[in-house]
N, C-alpha and C. Protein backbone atom coordinates (compact mmCIF):
# COMPACT_ATOMS: atom_id res chain seq x y z
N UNK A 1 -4.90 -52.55 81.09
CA UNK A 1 -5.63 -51.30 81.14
C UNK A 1 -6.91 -51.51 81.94
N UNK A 2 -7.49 -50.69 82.87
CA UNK A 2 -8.32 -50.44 83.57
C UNK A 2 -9.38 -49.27 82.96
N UNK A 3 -10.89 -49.29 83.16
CA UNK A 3 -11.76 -48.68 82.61
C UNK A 3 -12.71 -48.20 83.87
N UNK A 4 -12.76 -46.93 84.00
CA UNK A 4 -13.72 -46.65 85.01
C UNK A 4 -15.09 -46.46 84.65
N UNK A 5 -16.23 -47.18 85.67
CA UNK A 5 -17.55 -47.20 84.90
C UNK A 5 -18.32 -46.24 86.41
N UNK A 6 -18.99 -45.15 85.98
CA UNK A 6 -19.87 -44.45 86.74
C UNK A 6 -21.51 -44.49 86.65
N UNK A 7 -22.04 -44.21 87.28
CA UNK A 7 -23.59 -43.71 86.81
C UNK A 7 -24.27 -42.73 88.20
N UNK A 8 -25.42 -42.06 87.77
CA UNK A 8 -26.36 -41.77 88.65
C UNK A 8 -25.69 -40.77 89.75
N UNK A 9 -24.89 -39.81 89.37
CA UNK A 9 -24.40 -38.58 90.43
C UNK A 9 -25.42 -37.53 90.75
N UNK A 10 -26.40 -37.57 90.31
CA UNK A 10 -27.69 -36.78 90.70
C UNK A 10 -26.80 -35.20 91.55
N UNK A 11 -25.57 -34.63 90.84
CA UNK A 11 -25.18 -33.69 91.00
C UNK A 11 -24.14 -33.68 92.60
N UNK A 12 -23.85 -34.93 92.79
CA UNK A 12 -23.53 -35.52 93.89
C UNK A 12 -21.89 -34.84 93.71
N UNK A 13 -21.51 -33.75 93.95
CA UNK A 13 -20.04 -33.15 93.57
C UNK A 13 -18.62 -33.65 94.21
N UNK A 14 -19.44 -33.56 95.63
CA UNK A 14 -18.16 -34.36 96.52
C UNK A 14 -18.08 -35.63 96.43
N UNK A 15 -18.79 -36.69 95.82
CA UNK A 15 -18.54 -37.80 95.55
C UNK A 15 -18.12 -38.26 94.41
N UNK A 16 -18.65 -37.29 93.29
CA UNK A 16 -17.71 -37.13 91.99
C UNK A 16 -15.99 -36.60 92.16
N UNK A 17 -16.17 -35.75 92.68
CA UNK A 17 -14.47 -35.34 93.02
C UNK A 17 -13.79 -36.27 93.67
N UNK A 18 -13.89 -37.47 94.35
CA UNK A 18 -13.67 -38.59 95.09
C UNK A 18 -13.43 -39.45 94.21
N UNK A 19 -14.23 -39.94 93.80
CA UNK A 19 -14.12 -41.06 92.34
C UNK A 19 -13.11 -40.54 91.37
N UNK A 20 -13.34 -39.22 91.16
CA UNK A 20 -12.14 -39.11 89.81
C UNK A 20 -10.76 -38.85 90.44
N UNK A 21 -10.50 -38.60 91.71
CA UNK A 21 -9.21 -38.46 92.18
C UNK A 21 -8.77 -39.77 92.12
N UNK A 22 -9.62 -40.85 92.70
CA UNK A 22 -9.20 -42.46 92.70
C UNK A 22 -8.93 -43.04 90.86
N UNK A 23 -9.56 -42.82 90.27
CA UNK A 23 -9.31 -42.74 88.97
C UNK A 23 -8.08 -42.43 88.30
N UNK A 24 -7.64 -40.78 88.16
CA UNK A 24 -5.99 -40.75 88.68
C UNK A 24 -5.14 -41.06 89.32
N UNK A 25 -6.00 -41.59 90.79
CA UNK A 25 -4.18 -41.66 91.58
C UNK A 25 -4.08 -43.24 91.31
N UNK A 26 -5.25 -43.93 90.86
CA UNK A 26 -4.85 -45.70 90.02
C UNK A 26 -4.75 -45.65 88.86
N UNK A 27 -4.11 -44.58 88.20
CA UNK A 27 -3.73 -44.79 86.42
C UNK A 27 -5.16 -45.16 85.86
N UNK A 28 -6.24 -45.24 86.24
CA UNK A 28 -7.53 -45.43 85.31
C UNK A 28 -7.52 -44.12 84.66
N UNK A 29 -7.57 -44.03 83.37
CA UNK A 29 -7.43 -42.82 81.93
C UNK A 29 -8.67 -42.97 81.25
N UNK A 30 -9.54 -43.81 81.06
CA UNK A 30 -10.70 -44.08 80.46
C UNK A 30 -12.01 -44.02 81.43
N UNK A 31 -13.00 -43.28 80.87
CA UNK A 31 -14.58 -43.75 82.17
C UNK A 31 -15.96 -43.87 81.07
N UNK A 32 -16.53 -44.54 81.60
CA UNK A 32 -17.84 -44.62 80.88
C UNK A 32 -18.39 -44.07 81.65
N UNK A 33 -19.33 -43.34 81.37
CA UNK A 33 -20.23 -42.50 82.51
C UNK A 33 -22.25 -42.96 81.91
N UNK A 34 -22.30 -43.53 82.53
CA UNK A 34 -23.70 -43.87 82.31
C UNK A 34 -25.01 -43.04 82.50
N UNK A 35 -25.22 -41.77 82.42
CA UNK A 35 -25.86 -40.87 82.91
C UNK A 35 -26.19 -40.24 83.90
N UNK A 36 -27.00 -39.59 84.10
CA UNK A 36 -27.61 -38.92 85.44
C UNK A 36 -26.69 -38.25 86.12
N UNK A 37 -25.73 -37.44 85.12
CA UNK A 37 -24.82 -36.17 86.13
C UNK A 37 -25.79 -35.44 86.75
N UNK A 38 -27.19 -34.79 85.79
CA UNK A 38 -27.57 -33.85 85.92
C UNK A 38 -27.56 -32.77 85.39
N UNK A 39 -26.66 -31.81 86.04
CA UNK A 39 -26.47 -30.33 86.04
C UNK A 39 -25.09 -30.26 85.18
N UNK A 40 -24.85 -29.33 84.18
CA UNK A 40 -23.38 -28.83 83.81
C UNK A 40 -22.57 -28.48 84.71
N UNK A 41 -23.16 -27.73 85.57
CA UNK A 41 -22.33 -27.64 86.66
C UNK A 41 -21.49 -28.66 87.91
N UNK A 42 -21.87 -29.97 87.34
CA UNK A 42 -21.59 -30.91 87.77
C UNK A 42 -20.36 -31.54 86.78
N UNK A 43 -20.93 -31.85 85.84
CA UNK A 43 -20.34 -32.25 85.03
C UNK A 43 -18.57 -30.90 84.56
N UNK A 44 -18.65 -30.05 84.83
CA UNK A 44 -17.72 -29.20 84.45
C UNK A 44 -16.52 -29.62 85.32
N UNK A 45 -16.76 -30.44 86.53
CA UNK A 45 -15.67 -30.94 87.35
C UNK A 45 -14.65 -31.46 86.84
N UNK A 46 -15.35 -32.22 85.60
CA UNK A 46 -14.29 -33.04 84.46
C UNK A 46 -12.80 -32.28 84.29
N UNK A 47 -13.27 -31.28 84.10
CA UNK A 47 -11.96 -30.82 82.98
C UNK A 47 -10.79 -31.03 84.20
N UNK A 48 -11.42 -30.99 85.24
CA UNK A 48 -9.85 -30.84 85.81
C UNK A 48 -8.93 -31.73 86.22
N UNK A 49 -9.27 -32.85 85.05
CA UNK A 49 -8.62 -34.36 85.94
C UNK A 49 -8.34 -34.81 84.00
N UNK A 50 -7.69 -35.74 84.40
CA UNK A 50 -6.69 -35.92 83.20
C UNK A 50 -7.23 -37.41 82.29
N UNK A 51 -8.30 -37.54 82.51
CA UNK A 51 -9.44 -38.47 81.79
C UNK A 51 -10.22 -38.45 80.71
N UNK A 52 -9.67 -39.27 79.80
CA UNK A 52 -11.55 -39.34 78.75
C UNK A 52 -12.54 -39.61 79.44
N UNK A 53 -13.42 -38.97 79.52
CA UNK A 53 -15.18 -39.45 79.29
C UNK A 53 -15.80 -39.57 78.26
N UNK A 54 -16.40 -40.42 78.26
CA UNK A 54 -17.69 -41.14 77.16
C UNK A 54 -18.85 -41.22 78.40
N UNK A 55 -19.87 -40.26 77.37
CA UNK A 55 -21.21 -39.99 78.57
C UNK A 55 -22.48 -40.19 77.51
N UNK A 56 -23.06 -40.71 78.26
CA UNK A 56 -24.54 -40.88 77.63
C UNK A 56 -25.70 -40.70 78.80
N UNK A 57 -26.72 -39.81 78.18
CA UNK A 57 -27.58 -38.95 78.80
C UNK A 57 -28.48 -40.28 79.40
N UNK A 58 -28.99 -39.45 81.15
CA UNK A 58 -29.90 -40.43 81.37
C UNK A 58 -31.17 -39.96 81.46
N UNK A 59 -31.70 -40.04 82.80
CA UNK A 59 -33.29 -39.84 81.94
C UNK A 59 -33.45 -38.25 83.32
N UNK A 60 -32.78 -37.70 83.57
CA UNK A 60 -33.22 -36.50 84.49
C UNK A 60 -31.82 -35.60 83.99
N UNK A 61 -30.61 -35.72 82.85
CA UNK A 61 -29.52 -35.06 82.64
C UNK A 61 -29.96 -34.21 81.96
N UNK A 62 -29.72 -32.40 82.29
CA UNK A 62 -30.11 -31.25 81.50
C UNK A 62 -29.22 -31.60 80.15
N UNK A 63 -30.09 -32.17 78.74
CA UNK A 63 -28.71 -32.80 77.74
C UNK A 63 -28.80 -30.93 77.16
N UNK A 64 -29.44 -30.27 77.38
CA UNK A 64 -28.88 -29.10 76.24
C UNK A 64 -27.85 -28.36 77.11
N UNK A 65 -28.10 -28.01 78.04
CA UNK A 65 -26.88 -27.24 78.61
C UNK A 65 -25.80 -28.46 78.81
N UNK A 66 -25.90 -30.04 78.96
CA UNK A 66 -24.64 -30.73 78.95
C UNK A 66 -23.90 -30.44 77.59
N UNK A 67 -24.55 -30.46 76.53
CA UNK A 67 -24.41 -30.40 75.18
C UNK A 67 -23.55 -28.92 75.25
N UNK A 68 -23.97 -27.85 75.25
CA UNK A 68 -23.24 -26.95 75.29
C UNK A 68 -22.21 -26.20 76.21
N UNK A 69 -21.89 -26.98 77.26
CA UNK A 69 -20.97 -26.55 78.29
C UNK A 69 -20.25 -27.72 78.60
N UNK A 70 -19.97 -28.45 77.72
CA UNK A 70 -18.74 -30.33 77.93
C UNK A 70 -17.67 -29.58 78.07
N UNK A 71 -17.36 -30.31 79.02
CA UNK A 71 -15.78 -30.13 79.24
C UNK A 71 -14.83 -30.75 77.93
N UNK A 72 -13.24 -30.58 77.49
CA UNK A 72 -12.68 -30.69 76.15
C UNK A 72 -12.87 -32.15 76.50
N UNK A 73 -12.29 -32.81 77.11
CA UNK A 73 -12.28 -34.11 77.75
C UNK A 73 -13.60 -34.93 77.69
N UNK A 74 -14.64 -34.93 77.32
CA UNK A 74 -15.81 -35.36 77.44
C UNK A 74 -16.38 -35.93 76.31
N UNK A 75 -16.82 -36.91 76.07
CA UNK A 75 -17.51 -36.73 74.89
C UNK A 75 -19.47 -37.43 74.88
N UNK A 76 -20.11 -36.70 74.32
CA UNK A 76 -21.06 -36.70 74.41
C UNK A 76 -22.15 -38.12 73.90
N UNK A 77 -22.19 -38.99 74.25
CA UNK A 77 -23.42 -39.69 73.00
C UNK A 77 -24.40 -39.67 73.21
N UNK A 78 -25.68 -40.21 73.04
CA UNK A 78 -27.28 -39.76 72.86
C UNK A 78 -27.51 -40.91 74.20
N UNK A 79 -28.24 -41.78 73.83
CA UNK A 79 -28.92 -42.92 74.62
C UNK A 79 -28.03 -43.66 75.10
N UNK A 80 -27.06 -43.93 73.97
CA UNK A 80 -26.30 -45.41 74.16
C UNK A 80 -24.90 -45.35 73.32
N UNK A 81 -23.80 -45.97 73.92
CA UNK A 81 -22.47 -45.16 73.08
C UNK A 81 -21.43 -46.79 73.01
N UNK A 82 -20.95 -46.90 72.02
CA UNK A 82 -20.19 -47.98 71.70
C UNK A 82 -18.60 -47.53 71.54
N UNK A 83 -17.71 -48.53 72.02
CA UNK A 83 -16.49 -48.30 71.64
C UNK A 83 -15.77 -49.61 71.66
N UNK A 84 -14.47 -49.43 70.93
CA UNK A 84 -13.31 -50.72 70.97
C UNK A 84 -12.27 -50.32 71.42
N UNK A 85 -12.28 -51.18 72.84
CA UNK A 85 -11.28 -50.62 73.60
C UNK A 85 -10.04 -51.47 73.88
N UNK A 86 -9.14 -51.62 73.75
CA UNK A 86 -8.08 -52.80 73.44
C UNK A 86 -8.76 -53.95 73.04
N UNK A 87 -9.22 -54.03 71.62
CA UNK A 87 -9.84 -54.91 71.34
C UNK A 87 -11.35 -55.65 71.82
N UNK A 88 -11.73 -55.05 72.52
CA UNK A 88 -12.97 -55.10 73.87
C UNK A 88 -14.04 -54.38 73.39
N UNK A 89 -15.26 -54.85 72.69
CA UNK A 89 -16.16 -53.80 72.11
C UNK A 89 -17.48 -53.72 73.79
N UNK A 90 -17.49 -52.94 73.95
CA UNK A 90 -17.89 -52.17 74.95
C UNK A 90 -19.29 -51.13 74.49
N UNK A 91 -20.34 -51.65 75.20
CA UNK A 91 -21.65 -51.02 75.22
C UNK A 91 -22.03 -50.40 76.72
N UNK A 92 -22.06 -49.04 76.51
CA UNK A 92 -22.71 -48.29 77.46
C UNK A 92 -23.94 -47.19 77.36
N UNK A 93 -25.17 -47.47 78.25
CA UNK A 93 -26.28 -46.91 78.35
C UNK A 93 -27.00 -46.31 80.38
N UNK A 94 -27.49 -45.64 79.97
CA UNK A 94 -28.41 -45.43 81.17
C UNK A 94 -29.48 -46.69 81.38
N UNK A 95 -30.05 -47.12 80.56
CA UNK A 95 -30.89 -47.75 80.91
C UNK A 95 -30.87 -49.22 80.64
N UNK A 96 -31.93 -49.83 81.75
CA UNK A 96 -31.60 -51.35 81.71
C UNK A 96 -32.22 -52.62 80.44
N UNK A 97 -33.31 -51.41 79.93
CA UNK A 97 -33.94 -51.97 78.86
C UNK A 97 -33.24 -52.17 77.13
N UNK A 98 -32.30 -50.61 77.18
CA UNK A 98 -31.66 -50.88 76.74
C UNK A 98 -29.87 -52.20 76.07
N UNK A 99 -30.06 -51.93 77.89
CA UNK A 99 -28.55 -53.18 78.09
C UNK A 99 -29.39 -53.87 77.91
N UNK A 100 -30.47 -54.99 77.84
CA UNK A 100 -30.76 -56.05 77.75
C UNK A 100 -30.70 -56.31 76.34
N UNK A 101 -31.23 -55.54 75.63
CA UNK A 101 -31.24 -55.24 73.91
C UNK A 101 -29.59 -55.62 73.45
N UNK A 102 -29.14 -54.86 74.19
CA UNK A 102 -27.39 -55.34 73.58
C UNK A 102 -27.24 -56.17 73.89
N UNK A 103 -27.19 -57.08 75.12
CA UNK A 103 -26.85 -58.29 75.48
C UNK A 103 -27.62 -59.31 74.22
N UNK A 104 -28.65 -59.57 73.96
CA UNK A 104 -29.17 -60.55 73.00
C UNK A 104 -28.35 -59.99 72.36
N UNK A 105 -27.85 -58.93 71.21
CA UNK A 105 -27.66 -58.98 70.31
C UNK A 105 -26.01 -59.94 69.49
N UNK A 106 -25.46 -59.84 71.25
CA UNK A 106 -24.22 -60.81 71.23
C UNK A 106 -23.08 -60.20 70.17
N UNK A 107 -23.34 -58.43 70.23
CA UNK A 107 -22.04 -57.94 69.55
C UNK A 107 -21.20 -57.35 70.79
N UNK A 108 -21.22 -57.75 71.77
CA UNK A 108 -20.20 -56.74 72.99
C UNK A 108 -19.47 -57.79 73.95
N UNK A 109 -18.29 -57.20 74.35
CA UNK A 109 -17.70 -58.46 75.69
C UNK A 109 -18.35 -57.84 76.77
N UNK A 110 -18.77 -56.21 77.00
CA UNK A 110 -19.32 -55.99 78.29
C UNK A 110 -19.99 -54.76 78.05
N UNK A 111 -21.00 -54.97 78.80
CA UNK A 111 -22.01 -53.83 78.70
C UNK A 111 -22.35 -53.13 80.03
N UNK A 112 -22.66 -52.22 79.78
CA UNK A 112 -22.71 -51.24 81.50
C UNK A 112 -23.87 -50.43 81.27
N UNK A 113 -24.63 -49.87 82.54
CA UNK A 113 -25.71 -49.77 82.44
C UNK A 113 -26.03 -48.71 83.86
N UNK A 114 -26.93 -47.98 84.04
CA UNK A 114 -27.82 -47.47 85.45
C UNK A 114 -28.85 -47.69 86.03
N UNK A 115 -29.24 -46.52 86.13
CA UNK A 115 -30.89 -45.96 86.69
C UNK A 115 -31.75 -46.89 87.77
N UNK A 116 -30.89 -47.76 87.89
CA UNK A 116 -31.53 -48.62 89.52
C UNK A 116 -30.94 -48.12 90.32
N UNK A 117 -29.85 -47.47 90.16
CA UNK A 117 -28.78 -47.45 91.31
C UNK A 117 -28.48 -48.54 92.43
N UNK A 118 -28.95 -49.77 91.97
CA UNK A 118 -28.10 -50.84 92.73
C UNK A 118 -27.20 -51.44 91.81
N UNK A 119 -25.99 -51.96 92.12
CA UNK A 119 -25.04 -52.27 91.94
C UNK A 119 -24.48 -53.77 91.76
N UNK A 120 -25.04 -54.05 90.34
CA UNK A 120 -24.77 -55.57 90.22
C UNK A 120 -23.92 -56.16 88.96
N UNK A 121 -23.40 -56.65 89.35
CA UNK A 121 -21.91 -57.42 88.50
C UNK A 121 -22.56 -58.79 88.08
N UNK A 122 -22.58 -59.13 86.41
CA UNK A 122 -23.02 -60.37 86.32
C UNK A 122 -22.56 -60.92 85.05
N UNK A 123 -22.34 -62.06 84.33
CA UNK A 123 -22.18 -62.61 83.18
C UNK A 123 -23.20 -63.23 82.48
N UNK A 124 -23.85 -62.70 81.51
CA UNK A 124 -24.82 -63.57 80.62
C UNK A 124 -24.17 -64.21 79.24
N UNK A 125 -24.13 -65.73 79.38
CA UNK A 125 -22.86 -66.08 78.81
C UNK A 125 -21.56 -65.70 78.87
N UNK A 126 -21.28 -65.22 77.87
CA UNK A 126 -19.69 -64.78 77.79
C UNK A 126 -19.44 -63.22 78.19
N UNK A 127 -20.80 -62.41 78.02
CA UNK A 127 -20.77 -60.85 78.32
C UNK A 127 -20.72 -60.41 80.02
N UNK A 128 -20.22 -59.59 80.08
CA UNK A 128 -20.41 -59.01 81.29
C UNK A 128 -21.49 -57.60 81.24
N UNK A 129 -22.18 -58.12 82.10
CA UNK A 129 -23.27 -57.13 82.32
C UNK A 129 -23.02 -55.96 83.57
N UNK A 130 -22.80 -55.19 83.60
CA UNK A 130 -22.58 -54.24 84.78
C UNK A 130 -23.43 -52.93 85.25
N UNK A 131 -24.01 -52.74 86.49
CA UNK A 131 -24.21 -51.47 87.11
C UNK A 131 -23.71 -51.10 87.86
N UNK A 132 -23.09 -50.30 87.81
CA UNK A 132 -22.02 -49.45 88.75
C UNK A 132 -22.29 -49.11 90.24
N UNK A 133 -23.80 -48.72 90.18
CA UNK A 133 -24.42 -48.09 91.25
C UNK A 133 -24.86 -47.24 90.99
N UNK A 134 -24.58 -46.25 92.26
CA UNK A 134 -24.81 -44.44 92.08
C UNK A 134 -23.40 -44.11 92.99
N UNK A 135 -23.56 -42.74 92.74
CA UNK A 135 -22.53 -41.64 93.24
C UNK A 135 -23.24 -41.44 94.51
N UNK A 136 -24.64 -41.09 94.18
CA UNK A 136 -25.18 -40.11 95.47
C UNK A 136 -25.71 -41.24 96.42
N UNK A 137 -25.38 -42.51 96.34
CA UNK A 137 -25.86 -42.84 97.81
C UNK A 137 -27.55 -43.67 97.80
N UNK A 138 -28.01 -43.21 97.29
CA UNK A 138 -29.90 -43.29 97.25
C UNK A 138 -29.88 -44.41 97.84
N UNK A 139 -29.62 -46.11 97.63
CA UNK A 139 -29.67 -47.24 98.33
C UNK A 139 -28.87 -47.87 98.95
N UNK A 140 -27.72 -47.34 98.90
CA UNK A 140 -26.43 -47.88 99.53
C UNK A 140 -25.18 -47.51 99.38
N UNK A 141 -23.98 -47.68 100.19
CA UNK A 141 -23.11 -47.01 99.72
C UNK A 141 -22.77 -46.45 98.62
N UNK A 142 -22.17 -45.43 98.15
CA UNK A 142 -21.91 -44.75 96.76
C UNK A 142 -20.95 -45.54 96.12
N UNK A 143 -21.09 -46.04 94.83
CA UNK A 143 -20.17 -46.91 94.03
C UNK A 143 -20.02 -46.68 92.83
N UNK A 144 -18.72 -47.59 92.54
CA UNK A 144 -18.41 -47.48 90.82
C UNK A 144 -17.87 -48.61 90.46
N UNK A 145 -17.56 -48.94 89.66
CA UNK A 145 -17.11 -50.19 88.89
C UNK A 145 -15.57 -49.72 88.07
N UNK A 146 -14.76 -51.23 88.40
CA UNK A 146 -13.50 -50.94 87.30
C UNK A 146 -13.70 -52.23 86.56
N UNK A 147 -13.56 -52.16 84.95
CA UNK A 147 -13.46 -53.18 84.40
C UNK A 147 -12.22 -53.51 84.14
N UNK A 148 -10.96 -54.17 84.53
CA UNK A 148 -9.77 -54.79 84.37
C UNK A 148 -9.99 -55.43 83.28
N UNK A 149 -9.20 -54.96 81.89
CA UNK A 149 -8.97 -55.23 80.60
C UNK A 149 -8.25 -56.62 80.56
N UNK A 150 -6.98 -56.65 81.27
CA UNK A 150 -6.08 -57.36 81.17
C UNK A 150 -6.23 -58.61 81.72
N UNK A 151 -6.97 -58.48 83.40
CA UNK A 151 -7.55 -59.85 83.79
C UNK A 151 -8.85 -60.21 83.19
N UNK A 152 -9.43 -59.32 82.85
CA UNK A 152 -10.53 -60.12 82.01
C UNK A 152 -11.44 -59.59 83.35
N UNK A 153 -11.85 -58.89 84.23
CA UNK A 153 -12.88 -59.22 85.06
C UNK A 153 -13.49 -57.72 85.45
N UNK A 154 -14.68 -57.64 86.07
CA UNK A 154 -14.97 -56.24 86.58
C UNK A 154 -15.44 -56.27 88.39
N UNK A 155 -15.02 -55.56 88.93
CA UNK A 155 -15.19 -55.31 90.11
C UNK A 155 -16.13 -54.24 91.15
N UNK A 156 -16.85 -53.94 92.17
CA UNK A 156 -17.68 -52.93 92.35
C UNK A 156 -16.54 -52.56 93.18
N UNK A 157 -17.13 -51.14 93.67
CA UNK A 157 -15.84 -50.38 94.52
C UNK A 157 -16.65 -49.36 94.92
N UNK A 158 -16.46 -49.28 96.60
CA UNK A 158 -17.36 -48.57 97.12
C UNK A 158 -16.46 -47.37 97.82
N UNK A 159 -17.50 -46.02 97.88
CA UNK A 159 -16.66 -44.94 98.50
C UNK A 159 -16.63 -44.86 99.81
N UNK A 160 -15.69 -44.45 100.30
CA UNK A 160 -15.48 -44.57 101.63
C UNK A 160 -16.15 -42.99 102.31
């Protein structure tokens, strides 16, 4: 199983519609979305693609209108959102102060993270630490991350 990790679309639509088509047309069914859609109107793109989201607000995301206009497919968490995903406990946040907090705490195999919008893949000990990038571009190509369940590894992946 494959896990798609996003962040930082600063309402970036055509690059969101890009990413989630690649998402479907590689069987990725799962995304962590690390904040900074923005706008509902961004975020409403969701429904039309055949994916869970797990989203956690970043620090410029309208959370009351995200809160009240989620797509069925979506699901909402506050700061920071945990899950077990084939056995894989998985920490995702917007922020980096936060991921550092989880990493000491040494309850996760991988944690994912934003709001730099640069894009760095790393292991502290046994965890994998990840930023995806951004959608919109701000420092460098637009990127996302897949975490490969099965090989054990995560990869950056840039839009063309």
């Amino acid at each position: 199983m494959k896990i798609g990790i996003i962040s930082d679309v600063h309402d970036h639509q055509l690059n969101l519609k890009k990413v989630l088509k690649y998402f479907e047309k590689n069987g990725i069914r799962i995304i962590l979305f690390c904040g900074d859609v923005c706008a509902a109107s961004t975020l409403q793109l969701i429904k039309n693609f055949d994916l869970e989201v797990h989203l956690v607000f970043g620090n410029v995301d309208d959370k009351l209108n995200l809160m009240l206009k989620k797509p069925e497919n979506v699901k909402i968490y506050n700061f920071f959102g945990e899950a077990e995903i084939e056995k894989r406990k998985v920490f995702f946040t917007h922020f980096p102060e936060i991921a550092d907090l989880a990493v000491n705490s040494k309850k996760y195999d991988a944690i994912f993270y934003g709001h730099t919008h640069e894009a760095k893949v790393e292991k502290v000990e046994k965890v994998w630490k990840v930023n995806p990038g951004d959608l919109m571009g701000l420092k460098a190509k637009p990127s996302f991350a897949i975490y490969d369940l099965k090989r054990e590894e995560v990869k950056i992946k840039w839009l063309k």
